[in-house]
N, C-alpha and C. Protein backbone atom coordinates (compact mmCIF):
# COMPACT_ATOMS: atom_id res chain seq x y z
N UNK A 1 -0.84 83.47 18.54
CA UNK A 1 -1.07 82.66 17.34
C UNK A 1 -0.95 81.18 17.72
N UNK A 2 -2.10 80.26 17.54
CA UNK A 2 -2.16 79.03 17.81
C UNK A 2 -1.22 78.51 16.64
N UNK A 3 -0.35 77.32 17.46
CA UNK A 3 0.24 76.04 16.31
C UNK A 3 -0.44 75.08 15.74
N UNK A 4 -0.30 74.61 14.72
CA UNK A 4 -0.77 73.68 14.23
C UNK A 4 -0.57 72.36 14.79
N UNK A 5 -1.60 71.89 15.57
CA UNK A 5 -1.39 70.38 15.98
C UNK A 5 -0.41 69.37 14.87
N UNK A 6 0.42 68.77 15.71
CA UNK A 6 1.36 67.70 14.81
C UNK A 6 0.45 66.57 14.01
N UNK A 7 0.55 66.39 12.70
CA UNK A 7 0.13 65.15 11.99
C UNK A 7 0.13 63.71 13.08
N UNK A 8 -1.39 62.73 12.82
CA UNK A 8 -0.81 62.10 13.82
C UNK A 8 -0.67 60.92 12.68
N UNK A 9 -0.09 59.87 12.73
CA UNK A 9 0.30 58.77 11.87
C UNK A 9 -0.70 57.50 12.51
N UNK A 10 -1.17 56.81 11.05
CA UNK A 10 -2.23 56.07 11.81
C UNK A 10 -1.91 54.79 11.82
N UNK A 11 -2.09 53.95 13.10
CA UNK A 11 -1.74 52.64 13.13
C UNK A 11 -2.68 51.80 12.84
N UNK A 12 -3.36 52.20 11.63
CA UNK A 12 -4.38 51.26 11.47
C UNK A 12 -3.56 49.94 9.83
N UNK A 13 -3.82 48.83 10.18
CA UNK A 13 -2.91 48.59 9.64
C UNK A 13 -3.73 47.47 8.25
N UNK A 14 -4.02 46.99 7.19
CA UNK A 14 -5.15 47.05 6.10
C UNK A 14 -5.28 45.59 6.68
N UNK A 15 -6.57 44.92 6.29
CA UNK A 15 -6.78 43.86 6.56
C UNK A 15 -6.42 42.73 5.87
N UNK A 16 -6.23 41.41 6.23
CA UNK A 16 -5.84 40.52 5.07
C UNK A 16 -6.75 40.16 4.35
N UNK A 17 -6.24 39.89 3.03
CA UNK A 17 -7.08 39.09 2.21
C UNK A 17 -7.94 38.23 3.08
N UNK A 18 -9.53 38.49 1.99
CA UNK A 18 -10.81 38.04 2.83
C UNK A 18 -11.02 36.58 1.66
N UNK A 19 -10.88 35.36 2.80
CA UNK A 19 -10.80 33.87 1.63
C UNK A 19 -12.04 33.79 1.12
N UNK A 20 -11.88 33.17 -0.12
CA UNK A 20 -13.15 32.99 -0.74
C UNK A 20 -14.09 31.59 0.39
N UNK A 21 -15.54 32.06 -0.02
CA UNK A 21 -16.18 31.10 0.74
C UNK A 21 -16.25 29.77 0.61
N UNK A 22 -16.07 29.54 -0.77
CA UNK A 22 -16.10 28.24 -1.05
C UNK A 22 -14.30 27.04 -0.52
N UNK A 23 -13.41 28.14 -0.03
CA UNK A 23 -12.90 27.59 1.06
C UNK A 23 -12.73 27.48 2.31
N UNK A 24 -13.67 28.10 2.84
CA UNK A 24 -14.45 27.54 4.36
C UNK A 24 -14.95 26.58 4.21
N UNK A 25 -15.97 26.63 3.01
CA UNK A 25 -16.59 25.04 3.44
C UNK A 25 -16.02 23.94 2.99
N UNK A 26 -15.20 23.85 1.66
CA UNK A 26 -13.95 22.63 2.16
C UNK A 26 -13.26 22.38 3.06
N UNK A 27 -12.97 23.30 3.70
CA UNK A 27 -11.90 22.77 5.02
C UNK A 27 -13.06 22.57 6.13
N UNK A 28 -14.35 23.02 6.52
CA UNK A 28 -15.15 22.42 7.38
C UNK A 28 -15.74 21.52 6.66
N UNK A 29 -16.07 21.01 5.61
CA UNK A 29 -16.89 19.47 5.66
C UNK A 29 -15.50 18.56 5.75
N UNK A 30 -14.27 19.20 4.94
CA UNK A 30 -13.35 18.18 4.61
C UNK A 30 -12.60 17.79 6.18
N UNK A 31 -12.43 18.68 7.09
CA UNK A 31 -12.12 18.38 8.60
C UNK A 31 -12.89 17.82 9.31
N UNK A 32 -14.57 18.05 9.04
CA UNK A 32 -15.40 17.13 9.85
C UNK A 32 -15.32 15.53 9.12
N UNK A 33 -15.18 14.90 7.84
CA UNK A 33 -15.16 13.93 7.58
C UNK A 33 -13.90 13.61 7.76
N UNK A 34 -12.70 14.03 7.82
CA UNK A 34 -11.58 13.65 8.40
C UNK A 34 -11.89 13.16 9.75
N UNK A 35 -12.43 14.09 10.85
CA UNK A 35 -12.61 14.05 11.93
C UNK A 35 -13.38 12.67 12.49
N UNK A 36 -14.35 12.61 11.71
CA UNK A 36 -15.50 11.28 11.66
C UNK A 36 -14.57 10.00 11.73
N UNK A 37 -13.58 10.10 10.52
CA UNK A 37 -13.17 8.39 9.91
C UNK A 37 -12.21 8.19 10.92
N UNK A 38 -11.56 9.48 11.84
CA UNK A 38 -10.31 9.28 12.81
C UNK A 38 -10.85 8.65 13.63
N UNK A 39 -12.04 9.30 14.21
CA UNK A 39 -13.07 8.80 15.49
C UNK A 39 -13.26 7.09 15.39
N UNK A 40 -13.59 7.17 14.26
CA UNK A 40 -14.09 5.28 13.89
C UNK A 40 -12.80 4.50 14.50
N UNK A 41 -12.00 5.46 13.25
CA UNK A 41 -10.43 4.13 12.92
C UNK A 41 -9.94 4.14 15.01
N UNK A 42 -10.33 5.29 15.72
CA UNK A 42 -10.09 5.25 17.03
C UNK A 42 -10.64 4.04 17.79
N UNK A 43 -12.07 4.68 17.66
CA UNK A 43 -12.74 3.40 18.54
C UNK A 43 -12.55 2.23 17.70
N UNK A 44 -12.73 1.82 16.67
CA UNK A 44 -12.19 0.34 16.39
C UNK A 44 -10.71 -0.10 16.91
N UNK A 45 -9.89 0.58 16.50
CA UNK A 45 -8.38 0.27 17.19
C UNK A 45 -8.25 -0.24 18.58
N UNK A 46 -9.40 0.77 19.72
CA UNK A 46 -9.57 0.70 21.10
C UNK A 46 -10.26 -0.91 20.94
N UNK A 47 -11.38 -0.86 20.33
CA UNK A 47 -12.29 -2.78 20.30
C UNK A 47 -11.06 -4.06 20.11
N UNK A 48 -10.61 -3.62 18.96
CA UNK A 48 -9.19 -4.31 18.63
C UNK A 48 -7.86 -4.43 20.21
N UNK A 49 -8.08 -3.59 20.95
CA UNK A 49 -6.94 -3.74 21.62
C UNK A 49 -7.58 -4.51 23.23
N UNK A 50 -8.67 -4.44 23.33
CA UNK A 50 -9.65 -5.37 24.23
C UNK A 50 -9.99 -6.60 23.56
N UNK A 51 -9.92 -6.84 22.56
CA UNK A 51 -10.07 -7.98 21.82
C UNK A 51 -9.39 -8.51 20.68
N UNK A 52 -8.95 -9.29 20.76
CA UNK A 52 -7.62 -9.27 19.36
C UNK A 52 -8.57 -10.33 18.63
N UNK A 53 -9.47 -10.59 18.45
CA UNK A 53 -10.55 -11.71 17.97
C UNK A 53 -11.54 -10.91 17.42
N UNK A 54 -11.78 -9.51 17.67
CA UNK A 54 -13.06 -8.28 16.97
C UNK A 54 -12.35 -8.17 15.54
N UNK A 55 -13.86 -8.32 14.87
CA UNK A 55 -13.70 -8.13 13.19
C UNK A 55 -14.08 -6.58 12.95
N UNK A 56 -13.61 -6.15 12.23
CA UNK A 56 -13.67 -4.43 12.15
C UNK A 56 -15.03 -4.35 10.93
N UNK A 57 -15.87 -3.17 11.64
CA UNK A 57 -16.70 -2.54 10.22
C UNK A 57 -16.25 -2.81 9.34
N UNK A 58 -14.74 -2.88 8.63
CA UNK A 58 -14.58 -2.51 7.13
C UNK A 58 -13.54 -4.21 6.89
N UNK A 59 -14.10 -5.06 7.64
CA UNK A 59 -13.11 -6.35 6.94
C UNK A 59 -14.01 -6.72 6.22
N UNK A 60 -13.92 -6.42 4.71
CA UNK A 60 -14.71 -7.23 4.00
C UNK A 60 -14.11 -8.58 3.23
N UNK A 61 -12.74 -8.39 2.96
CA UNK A 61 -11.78 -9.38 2.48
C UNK A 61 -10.39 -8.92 2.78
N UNK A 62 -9.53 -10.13 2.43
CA UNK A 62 -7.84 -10.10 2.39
C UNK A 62 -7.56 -9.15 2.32
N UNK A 63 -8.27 -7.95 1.18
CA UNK A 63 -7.71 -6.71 0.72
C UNK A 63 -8.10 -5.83 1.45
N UNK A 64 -9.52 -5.49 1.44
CA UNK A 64 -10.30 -4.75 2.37
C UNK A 64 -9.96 -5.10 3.58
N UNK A 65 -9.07 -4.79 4.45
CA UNK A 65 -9.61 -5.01 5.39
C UNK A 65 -8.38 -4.26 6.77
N UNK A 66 -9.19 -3.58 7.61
CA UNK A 66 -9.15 -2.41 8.25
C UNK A 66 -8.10 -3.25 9.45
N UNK A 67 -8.75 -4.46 9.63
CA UNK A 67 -7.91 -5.07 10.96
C UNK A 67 -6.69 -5.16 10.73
N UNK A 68 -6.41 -5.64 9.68
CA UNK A 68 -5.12 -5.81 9.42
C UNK A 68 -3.87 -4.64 9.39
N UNK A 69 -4.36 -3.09 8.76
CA UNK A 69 -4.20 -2.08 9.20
C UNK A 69 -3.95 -1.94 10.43
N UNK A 70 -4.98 -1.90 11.10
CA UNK A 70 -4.79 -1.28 12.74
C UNK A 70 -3.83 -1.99 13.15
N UNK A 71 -4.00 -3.57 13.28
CA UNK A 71 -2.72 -4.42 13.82
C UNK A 71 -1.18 -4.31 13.59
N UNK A 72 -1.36 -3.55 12.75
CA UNK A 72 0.41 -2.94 11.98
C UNK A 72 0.77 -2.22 13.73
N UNK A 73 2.23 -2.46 12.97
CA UNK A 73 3.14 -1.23 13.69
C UNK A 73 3.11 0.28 13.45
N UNK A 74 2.46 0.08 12.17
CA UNK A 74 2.92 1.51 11.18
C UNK A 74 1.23 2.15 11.38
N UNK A 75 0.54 1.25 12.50
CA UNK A 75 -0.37 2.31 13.06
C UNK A 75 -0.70 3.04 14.12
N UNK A 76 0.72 3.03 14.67
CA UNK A 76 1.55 3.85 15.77
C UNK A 76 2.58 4.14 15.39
N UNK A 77 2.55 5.10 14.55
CA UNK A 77 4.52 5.17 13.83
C UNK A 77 5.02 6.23 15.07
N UNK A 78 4.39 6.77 15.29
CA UNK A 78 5.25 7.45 16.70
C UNK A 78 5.30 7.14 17.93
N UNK A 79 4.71 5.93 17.99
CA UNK A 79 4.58 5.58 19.45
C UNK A 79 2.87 6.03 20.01
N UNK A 80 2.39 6.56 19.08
CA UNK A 80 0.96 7.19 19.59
C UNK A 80 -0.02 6.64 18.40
N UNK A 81 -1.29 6.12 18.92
CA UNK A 81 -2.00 5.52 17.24
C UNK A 81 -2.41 6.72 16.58
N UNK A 82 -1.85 6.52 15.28
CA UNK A 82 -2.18 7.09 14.31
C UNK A 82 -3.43 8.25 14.65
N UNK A 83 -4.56 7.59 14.93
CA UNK A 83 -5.72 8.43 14.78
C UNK A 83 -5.99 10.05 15.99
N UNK A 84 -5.14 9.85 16.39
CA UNK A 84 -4.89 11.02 17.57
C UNK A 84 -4.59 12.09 16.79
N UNK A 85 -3.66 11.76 15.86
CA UNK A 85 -2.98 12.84 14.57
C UNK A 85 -4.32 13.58 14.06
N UNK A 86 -5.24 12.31 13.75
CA UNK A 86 -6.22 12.56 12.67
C UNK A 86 -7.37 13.92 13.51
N UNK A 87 -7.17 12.72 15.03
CA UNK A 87 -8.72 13.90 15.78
C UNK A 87 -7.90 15.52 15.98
N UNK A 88 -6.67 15.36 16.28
CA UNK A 88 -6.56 16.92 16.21
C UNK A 88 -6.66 17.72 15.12
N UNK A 89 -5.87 17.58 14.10
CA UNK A 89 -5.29 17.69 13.50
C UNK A 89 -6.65 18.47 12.30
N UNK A 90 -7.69 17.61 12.44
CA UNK A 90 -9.15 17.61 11.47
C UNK A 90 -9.60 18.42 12.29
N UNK A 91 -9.78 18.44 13.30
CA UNK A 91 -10.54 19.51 14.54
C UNK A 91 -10.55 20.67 14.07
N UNK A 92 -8.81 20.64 14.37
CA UNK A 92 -8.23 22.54 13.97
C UNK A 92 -8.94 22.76 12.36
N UNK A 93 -8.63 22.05 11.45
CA UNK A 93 -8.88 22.64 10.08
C UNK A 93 -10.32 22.32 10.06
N UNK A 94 -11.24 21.80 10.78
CA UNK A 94 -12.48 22.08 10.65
C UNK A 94 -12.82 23.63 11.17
N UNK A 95 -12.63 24.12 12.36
CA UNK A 95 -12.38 25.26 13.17
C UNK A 95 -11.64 26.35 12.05
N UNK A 96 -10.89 26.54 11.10
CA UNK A 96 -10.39 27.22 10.24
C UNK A 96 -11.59 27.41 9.05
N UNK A 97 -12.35 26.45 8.54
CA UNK A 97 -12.99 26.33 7.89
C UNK A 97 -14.29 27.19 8.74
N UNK A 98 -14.61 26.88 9.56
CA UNK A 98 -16.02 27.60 10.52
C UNK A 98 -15.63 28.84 10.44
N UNK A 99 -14.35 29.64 10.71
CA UNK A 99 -13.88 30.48 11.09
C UNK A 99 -14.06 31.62 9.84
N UNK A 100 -13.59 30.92 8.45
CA UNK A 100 -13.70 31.34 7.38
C UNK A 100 -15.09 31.74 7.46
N UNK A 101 -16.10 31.10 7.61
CA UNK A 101 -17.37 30.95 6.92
C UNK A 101 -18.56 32.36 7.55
N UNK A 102 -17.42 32.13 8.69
CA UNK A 102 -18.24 33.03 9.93
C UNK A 102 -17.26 34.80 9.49
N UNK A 103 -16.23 35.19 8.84
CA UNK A 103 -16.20 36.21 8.27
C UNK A 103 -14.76 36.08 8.60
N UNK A 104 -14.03 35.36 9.36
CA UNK A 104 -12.32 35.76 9.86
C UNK A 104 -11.50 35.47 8.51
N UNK A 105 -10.43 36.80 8.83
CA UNK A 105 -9.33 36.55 8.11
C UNK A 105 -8.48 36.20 8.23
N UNK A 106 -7.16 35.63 8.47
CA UNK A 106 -5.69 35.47 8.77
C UNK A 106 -4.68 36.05 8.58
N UNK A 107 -3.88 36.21 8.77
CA UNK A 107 -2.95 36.81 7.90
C UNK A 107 -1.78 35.73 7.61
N UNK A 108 -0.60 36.22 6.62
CA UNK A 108 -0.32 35.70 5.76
C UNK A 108 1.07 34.14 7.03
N UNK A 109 1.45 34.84 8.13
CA UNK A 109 1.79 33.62 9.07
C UNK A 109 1.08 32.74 9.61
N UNK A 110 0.08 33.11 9.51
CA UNK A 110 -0.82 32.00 9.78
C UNK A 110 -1.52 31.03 8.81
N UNK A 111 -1.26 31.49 7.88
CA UNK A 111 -1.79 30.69 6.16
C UNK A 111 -0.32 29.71 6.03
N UNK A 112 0.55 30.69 6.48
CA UNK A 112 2.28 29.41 6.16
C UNK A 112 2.39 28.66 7.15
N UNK A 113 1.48 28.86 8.47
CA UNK A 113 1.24 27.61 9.50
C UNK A 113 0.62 26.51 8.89
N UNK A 114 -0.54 26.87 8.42
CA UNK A 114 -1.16 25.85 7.96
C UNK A 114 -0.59 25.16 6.75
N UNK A 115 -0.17 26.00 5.77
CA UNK A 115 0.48 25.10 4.82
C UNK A 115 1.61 24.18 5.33
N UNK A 116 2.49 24.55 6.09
CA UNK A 116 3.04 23.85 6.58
C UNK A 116 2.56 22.52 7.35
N UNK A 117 1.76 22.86 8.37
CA UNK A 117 0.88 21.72 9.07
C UNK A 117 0.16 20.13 7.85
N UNK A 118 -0.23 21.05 7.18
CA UNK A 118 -1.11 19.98 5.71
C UNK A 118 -0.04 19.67 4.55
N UNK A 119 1.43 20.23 4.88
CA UNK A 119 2.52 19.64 3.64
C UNK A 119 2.46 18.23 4.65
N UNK A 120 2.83 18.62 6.29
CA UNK A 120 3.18 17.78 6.70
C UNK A 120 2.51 16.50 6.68
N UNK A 121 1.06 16.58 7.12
CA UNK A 121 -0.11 15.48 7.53
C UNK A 121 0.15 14.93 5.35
N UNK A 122 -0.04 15.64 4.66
CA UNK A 122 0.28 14.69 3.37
C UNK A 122 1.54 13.91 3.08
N UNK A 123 2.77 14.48 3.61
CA UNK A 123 3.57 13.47 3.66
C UNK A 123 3.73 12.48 4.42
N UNK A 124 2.80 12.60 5.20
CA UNK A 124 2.89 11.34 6.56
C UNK A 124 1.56 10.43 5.84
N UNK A 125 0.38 10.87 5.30
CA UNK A 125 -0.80 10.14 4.59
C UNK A 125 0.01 9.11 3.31
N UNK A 126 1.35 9.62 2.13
CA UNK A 126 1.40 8.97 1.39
C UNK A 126 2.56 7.93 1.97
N UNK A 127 2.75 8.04 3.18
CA UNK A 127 3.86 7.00 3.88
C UNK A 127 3.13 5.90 3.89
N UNK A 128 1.91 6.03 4.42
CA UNK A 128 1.01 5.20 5.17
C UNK A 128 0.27 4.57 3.80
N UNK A 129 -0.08 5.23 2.88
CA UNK A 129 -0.15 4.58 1.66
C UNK A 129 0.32 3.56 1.32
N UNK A 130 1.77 4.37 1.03
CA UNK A 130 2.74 2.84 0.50
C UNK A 130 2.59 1.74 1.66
N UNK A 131 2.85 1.99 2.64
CA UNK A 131 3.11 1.11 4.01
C UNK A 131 1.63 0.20 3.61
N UNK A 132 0.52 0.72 3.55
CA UNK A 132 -0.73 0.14 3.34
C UNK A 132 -0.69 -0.91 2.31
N UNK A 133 -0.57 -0.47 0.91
CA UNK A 133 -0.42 -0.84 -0.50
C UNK A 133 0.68 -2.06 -0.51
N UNK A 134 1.90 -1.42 0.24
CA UNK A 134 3.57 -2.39 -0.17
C UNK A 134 3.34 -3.16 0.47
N UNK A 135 3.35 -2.87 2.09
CA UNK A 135 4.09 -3.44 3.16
C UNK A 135 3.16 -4.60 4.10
N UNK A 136 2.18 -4.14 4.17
CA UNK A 136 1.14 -4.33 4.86
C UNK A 136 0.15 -5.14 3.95
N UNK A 137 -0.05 -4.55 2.68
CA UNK A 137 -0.83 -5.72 1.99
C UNK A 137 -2.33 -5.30 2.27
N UNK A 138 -3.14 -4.34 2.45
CA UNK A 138 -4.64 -4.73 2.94
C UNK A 138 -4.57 -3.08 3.40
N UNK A 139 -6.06 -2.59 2.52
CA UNK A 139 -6.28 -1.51 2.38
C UNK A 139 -7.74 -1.13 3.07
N UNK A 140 -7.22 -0.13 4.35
CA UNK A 140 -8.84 0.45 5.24
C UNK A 140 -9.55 1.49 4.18
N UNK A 141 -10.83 1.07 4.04
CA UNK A 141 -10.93 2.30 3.69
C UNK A 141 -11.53 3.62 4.48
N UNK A 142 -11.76 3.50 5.86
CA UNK A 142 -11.66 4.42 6.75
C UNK A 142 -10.31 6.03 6.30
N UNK A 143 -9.22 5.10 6.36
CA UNK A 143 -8.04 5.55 5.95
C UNK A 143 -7.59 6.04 4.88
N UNK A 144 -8.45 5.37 3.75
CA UNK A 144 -8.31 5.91 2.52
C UNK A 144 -9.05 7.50 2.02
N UNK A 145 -10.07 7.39 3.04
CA UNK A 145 -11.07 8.40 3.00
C UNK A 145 -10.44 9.94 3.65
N UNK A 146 -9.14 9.20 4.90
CA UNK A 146 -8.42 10.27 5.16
C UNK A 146 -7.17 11.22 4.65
N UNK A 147 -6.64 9.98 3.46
CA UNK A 147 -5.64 10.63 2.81
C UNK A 147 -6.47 10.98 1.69
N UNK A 148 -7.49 10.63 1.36
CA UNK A 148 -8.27 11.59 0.08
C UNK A 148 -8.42 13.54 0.64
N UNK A 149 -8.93 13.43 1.87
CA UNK A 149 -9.74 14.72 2.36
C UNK A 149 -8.13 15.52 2.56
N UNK A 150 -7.24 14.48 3.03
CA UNK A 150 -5.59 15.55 3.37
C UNK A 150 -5.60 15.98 1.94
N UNK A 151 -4.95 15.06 1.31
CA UNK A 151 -4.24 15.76 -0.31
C UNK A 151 -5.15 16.65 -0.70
N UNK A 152 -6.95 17.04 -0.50
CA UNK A 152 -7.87 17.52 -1.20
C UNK A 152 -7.24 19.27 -0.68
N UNK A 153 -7.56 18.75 0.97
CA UNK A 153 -7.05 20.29 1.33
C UNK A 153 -6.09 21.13 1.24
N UNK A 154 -5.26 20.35 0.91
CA UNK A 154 -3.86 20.60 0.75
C UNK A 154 -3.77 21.36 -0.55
N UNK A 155 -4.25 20.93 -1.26
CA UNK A 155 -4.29 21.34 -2.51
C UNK A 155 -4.71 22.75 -2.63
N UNK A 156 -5.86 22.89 -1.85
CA UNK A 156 -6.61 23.91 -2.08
C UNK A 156 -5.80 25.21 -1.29
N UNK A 157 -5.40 24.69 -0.18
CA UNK A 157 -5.04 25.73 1.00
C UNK A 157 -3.44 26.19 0.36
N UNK A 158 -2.66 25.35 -0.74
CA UNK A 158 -1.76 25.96 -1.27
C UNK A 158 -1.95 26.53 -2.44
N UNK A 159 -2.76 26.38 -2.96
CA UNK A 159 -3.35 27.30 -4.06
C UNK A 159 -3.87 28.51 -3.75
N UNK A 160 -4.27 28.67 -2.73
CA UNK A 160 -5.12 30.09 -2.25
C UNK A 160 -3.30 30.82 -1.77
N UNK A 161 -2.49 29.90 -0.95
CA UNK A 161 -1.51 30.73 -0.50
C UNK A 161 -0.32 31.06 -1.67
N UNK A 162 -0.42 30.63 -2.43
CA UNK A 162 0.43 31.05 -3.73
C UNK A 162 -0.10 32.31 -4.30
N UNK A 163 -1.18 31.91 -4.86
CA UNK A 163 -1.99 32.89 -5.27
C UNK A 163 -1.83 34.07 -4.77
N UNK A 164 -2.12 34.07 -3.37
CA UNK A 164 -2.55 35.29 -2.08
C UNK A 164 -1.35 35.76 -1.99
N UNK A 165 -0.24 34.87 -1.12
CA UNK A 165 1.24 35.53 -0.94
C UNK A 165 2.50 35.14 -1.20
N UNK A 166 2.71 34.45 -2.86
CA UNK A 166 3.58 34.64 -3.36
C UNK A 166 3.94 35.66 -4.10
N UNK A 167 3.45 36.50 -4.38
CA UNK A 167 3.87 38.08 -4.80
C UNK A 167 4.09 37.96 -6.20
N UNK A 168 3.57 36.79 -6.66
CA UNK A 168 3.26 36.87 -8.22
C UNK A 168 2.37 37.13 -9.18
N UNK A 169 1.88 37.39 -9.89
CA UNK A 169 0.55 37.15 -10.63
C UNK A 169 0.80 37.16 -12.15
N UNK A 170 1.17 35.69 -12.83
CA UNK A 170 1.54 35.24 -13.60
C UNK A 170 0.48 34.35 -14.26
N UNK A 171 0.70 33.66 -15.40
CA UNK A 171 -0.18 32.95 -15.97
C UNK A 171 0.10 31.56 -15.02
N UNK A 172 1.15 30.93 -14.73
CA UNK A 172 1.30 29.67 -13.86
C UNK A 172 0.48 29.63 -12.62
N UNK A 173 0.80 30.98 -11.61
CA UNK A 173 -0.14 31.14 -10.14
C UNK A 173 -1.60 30.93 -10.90
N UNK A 174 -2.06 31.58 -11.97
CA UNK A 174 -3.31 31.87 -12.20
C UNK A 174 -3.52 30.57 -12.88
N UNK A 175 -2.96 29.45 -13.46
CA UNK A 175 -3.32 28.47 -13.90
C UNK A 175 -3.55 27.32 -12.36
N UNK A 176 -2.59 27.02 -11.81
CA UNK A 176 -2.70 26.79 -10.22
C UNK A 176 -3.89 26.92 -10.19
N UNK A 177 -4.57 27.99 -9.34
CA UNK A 177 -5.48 28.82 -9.13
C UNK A 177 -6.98 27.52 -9.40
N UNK A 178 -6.79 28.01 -10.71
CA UNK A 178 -7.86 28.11 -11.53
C UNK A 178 -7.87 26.02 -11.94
N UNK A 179 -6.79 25.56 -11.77
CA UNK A 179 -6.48 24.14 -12.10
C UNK A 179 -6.68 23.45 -10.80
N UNK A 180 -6.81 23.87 -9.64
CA UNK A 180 -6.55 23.01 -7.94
C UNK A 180 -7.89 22.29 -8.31
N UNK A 181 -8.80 22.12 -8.75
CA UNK A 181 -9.55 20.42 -8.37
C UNK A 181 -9.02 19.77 -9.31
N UNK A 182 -9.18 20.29 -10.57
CA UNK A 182 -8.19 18.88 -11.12
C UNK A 182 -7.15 18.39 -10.65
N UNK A 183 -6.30 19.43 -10.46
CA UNK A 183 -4.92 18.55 -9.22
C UNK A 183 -4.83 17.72 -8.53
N UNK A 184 -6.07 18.24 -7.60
CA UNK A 184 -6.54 17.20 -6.61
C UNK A 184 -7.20 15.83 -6.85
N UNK A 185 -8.03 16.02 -8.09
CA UNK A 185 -8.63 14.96 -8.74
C UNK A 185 -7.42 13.97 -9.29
N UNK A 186 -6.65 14.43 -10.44
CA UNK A 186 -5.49 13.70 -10.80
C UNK A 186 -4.94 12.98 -9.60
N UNK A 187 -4.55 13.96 -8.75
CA UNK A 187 -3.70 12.90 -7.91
C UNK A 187 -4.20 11.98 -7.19
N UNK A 188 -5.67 12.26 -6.71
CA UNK A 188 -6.31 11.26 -6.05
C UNK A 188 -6.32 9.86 -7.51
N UNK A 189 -6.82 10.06 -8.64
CA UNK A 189 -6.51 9.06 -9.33
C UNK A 189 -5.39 8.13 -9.34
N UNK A 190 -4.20 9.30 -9.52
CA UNK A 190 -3.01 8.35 -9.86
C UNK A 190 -2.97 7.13 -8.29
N UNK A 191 -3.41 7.69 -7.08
CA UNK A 191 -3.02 6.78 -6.14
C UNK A 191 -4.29 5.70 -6.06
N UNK A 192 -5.61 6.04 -6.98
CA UNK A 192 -6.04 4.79 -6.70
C UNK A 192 -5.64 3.93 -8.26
N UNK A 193 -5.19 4.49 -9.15
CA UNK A 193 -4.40 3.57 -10.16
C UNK A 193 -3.64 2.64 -9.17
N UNK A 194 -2.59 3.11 -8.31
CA UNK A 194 -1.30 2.51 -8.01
C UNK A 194 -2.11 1.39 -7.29
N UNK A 195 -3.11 1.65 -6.34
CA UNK A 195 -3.81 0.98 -5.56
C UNK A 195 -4.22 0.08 -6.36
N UNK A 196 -5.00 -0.07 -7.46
CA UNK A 196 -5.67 -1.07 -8.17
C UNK A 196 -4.39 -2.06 -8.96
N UNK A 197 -3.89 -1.30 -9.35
CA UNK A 197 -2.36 -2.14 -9.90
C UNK A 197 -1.77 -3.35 -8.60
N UNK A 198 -1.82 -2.63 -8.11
CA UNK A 198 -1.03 -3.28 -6.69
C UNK A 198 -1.85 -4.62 -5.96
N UNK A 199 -3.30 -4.34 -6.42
CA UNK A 199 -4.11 -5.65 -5.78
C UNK A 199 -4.97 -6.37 -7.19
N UNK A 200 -4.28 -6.13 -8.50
CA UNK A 200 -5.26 -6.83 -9.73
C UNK A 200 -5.52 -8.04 -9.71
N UNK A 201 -4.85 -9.04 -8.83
CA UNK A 201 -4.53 -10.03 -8.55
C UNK A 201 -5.77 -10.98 -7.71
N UNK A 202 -5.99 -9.62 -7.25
CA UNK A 202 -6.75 -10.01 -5.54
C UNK A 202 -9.11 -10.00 -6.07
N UNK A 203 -8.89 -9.80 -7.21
CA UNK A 203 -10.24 -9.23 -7.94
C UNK A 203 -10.30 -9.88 -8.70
């Protein structure tokens, strides 16, 4: 009398949540135009440091104006210029965005990498704000274009991860959800309120 072969247990293990498409292509246009304004604010910084007499693409006045930016301290706050942050940093989340678009999933440590990575790059964007706005006096808009595209993604990439793996599904996650461009919109407002407040003077 034959035995019954043992049950075998399967290591197949379910796939992660598959992101919606329409966040691939925010994080790839929003990483390639990140990527773009880093490249500029780069090579201008490099013209600027061979020439301390080069007027930048974006000096249009006192306010406008990009040179004055770059010439800061606070455009090397680590000892490295700023825009090195920007070329990696946009690279990868362009590459996340391609990745999406092209069918990959993640799973849920790798979604809290990134949120983590884009809490960070936004708290270092609204430093540079104030520093811009307070301290510094004179607003790039190279730069401005980069803390728009951070806070945008940010927004989005924590809305999908709440949603996805906070283990809730409440009317708040689902308002989140369903509320992330206005979020993003609001807040981009409130900072060009602060911005326009801050130079009414200068117009």
């Amino acid at each position: 009398m034959s035995t019954p072969a043992p049950a075998t247990v399967s290591s197949h293990q379910p796939q992660p949540p598959k992101p919606p498409t329409w966040l691939g292509w925010v994080l790839l246009i929003g990483g390639i135009i990140g990527l773009i304004c880093s490249v500029i604010i780069m090579a201008e910084k490099l013209t600027l440091l061979e020439n301390p007499n080069y007027v930048t693409s974006c000096d249009i006045n006192e306010v406008i104006s990009c040179g004055s930016v770059m010439k800061s301290g606070q455009a090397s706050a680590f000892g490295i210029p700023n825009p090195l942050f920007g070329i990696a940093g946009f690279a990868v989340v362009a590459g996340i965005g391609a990745s999406i678009l092209a069918g990959a999933r993640f799973r849920g440590w790798f979604w809290f990498l990134a949120e983590i990575g884009l809490l960070l790059a936004t708290l270092f964007v609204h430093w540079l704000a104030y520093q811009s706005m307070f301290v510094i006096r004179a607003l790039c808009p190279y730069c401005m274009v980069v803390w728009a595209v951070t806070i945008i993604m940010f927004v989005i990439v924590t809305a999908w991860n709440v949603k996805t793996y906070s283990g809730y599904d409440n009317g708040a996650v689902r308002g989140l959800y369903k509320s992330q461009a206005a979020i993003a919109v609001g807040w981009l407002l409130v900072i060009a309120a602060i911005a326009a407040w801050q130079f009414r003077f200068y117009f």
